[in-house]
C-alpha atoms as a PDB file:
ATOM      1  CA  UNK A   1     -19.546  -2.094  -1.231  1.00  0.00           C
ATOM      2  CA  UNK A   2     -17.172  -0.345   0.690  1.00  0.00           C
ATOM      3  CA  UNK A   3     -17.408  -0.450   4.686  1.00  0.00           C
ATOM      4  CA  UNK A   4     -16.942   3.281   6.294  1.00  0.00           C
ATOM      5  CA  UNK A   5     -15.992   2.921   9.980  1.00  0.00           C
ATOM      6  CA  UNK A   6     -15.896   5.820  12.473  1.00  0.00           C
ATOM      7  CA  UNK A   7     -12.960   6.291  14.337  1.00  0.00           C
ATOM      8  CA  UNK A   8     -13.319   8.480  17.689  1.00  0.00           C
ATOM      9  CA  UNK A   9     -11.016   8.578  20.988  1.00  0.00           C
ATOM     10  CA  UNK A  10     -10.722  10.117  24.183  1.00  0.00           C
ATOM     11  CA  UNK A  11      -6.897  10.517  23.597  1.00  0.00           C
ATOM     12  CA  UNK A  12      -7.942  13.329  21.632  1.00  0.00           C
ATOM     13  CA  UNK A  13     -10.553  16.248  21.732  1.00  0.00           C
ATOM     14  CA  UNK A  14     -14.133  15.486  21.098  1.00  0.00           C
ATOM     15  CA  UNK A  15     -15.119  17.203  17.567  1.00  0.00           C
ATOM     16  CA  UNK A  16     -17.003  20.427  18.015  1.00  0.00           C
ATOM     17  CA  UNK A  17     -18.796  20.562  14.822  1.00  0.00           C
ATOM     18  CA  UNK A  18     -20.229  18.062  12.724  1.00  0.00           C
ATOM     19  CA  UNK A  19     -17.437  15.744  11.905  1.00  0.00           C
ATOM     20  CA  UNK A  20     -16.138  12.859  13.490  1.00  0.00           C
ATOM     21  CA  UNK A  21     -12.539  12.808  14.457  1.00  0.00           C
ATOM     22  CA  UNK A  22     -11.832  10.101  11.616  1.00  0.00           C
ATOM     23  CA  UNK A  23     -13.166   8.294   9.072  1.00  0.00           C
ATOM     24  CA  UNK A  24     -11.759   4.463   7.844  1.00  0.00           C
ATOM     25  CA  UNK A  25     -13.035   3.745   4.301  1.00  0.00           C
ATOM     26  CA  UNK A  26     -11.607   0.262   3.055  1.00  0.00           C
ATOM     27  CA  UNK A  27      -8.005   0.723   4.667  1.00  0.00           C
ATOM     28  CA  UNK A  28      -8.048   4.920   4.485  1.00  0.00           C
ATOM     29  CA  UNK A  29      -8.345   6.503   7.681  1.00  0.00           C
ATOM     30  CA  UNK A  30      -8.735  10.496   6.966  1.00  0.00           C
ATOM     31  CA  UNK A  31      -8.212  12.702  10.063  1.00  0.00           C
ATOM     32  CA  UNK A  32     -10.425  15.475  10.440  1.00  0.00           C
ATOM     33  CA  UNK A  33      -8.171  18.555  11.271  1.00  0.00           C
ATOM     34  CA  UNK A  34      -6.731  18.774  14.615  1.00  0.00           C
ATOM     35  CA  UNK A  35      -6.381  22.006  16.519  1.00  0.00           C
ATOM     36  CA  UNK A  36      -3.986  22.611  19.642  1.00  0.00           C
ATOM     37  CA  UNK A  37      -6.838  21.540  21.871  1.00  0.00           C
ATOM     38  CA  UNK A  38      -6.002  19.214  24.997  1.00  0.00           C
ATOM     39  CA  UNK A  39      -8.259  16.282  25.094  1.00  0.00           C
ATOM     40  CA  UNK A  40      -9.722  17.306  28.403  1.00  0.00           C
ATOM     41  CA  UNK A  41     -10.490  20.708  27.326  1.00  0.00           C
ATOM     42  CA  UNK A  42      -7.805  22.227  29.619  1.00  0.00           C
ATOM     43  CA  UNK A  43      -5.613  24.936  28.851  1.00  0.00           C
ATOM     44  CA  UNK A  44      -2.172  24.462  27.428  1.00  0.00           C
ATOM     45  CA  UNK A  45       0.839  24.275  29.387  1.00  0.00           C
ATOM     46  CA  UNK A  46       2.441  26.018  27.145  1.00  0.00           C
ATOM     47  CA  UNK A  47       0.771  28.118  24.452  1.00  0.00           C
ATOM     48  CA  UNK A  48       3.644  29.114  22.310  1.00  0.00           C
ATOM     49  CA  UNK A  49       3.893  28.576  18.796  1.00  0.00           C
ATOM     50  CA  UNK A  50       5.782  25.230  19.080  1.00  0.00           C
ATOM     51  CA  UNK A  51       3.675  24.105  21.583  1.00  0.00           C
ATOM     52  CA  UNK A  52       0.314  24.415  20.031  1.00  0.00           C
ATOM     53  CA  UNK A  53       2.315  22.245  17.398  1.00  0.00           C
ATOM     54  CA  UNK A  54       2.956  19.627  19.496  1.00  0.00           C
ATOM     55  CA  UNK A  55      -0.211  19.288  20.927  1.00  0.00           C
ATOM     56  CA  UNK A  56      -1.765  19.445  17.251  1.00  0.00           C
ATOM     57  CA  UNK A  57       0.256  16.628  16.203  1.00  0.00           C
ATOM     58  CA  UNK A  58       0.197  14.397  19.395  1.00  0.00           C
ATOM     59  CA  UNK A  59      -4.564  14.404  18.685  1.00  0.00           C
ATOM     60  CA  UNK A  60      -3.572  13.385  14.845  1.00  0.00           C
ATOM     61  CA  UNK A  61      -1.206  10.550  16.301  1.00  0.00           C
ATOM     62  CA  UNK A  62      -3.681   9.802  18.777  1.00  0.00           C
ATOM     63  CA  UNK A  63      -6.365   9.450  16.618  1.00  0.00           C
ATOM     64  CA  UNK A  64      -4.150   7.514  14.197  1.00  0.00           C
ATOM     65  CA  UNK A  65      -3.585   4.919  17.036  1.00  0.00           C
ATOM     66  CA  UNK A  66      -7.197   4.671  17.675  1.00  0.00           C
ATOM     67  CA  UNK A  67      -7.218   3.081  14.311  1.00  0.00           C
ATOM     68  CA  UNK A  68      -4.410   0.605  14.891  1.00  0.00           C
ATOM     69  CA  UNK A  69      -1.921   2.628  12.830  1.00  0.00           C
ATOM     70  CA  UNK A  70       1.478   4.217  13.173  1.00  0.00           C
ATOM     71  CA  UNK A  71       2.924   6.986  12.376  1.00  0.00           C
ATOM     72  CA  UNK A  72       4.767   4.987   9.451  1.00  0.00           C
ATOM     73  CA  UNK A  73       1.454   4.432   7.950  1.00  0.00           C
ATOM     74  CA  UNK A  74       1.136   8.403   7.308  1.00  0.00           C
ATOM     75  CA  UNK A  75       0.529   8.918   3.203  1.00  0.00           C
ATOM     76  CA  UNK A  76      -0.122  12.412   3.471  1.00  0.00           C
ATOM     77  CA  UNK A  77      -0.359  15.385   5.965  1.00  0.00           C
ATOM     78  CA  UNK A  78      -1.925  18.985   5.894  1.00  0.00           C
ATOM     79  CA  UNK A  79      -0.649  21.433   8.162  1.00  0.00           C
ATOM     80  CA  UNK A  80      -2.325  24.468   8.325  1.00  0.00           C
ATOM     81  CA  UNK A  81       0.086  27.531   9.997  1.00  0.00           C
ATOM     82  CA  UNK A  82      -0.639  30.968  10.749  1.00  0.00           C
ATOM     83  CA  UNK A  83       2.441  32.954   9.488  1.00  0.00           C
ATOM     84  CA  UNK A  84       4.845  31.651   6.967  1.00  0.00           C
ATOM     85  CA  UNK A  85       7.610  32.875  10.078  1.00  0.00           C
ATOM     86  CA  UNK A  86       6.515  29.608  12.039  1.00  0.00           C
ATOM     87  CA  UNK A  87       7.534  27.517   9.311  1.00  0.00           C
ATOM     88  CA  UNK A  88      10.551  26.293  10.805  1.00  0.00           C
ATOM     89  CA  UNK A  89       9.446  26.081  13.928  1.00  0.00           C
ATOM     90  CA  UNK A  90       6.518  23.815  12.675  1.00  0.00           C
ATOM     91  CA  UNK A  91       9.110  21.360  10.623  1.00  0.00           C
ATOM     92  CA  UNK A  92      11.082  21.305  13.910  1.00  0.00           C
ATOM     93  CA  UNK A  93       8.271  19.942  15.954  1.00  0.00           C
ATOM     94  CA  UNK A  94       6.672  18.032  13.332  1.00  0.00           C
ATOM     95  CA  UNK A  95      10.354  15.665  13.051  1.00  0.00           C
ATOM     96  CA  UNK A  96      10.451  15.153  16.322  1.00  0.00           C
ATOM     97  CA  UNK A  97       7.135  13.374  16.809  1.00  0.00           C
ATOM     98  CA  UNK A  98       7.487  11.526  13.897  1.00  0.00           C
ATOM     99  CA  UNK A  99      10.646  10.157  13.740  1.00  0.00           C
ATOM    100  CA  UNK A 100      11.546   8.216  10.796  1.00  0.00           C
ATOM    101  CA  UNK A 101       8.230   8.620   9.043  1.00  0.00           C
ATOM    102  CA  UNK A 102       8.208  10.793   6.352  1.00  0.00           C
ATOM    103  CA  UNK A 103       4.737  10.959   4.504  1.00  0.00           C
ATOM    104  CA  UNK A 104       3.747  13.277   1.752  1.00  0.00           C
ATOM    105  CA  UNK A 105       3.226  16.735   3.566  1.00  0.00           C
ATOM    106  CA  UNK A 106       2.133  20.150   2.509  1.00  0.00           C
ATOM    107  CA  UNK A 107       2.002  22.896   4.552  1.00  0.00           C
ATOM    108  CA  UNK A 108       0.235  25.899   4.308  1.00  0.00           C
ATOM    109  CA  UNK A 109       0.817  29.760   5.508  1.00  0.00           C
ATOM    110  CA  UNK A 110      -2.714  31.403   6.149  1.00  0.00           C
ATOM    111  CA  UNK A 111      -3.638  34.413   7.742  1.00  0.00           C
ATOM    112  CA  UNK A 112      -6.120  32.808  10.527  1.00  0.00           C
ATOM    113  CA  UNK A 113      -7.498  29.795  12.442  1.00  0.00           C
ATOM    114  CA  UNK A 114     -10.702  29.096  14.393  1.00  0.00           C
ATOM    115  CA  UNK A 115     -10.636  30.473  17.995  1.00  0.00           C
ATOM    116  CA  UNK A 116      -7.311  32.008  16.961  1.00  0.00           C
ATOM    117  CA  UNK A 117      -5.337  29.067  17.085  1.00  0.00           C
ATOM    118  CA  UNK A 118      -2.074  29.309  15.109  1.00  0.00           C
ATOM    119  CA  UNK A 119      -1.751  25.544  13.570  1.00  0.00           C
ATOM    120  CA  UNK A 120      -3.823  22.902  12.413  1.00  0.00           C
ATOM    121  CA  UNK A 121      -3.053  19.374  10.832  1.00  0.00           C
ATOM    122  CA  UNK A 122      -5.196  16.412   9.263  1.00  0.00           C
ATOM    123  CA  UNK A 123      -3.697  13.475   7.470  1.00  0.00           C
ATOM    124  CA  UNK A 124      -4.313  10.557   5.072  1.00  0.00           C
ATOM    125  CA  UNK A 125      -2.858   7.249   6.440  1.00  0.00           C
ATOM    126  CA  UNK A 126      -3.535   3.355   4.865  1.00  0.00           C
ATOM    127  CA  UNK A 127      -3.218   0.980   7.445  1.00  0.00           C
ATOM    128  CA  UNK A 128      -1.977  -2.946   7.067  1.00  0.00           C
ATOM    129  CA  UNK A 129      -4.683  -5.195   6.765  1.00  0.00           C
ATOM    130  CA  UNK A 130      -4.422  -6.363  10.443  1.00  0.00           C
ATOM    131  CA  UNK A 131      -5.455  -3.266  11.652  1.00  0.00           C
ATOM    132  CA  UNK A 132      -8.329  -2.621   9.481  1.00  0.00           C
ATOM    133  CA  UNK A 133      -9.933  -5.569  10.557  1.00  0.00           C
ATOM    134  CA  UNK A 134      -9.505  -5.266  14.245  1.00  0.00           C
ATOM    135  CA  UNK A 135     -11.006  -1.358  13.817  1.00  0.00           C
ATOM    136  CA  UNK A 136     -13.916  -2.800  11.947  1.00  0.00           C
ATOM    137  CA  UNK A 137     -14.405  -5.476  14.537  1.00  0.00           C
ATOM    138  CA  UNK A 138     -14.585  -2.492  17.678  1.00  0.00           C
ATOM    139  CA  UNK A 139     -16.183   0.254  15.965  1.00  0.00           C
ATOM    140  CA  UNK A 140     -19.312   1.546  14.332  1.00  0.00           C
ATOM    141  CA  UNK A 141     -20.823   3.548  11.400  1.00  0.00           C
END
């Protein structure tokens, strides 16, 4: 049978619905969608397009590390933009937090996002057996 492990941190906003900020299934962590949110709740410093990015990506990473994964362990991210013009900006941002990694990536124009946010991102990752057992060992269902 396979073992489903939730995966919550405080380096990253609480869900607001009902979800759970990840889920680990065998070695699969899936990343519920990440909004622009700081993890204390607090305003952004900077609430341009580019920075909502950034702050979007930095909860999936955080998340991801919560799980004892890297951003190499990425198979597959979902970003969810408002306006096809941000594009760019977006791909910009998105490099520069991940570096060399270079998963599987779609992303998608649309015309809005919850509490008018202009990007969202989720993401598939496997991570090395190491990790999965250490997760499995300090979390719970």
């Amino acid at each position: 049978m396979l073992h489903l492990t939730t995966v919550n941190t405080d380096s990253a906003p609480s869900p607001a619905g009902h979800y759970v900020q990840a889920k680990l299934a065998g070695q699969h962590l899936y990343i519920s969608g990440q909004l622009p949110i700081r993890p204390d709740g607090a305003p952004l410093p900077d609430d341009s397009f580019a920075g909502q990015a950034g702050q979007a990506i930095d909860n999936m990473l955080a998340v991801l590390e919560a799980a004892g994964a890297t951003p190499s362990d990425l198979v597959r991210v979902t970003a969810y933009i408002v306006g096809v013009v941000n594009w760019p900006g977006f791909n910009q941002v998105y490099a520069a937090r991940l570096g060399e990694a270079r998963p599987a990536r779609t992303v998608v124009p649309v015309a809005e996002l919850h509490y008018g946010y202009l990007v969202e991102v989720d993401a598939i990752a496997v991570l090395p057996p190491d990790a999965t057992a250490r997760q499995a060992a300090n979390s719970s269902n």
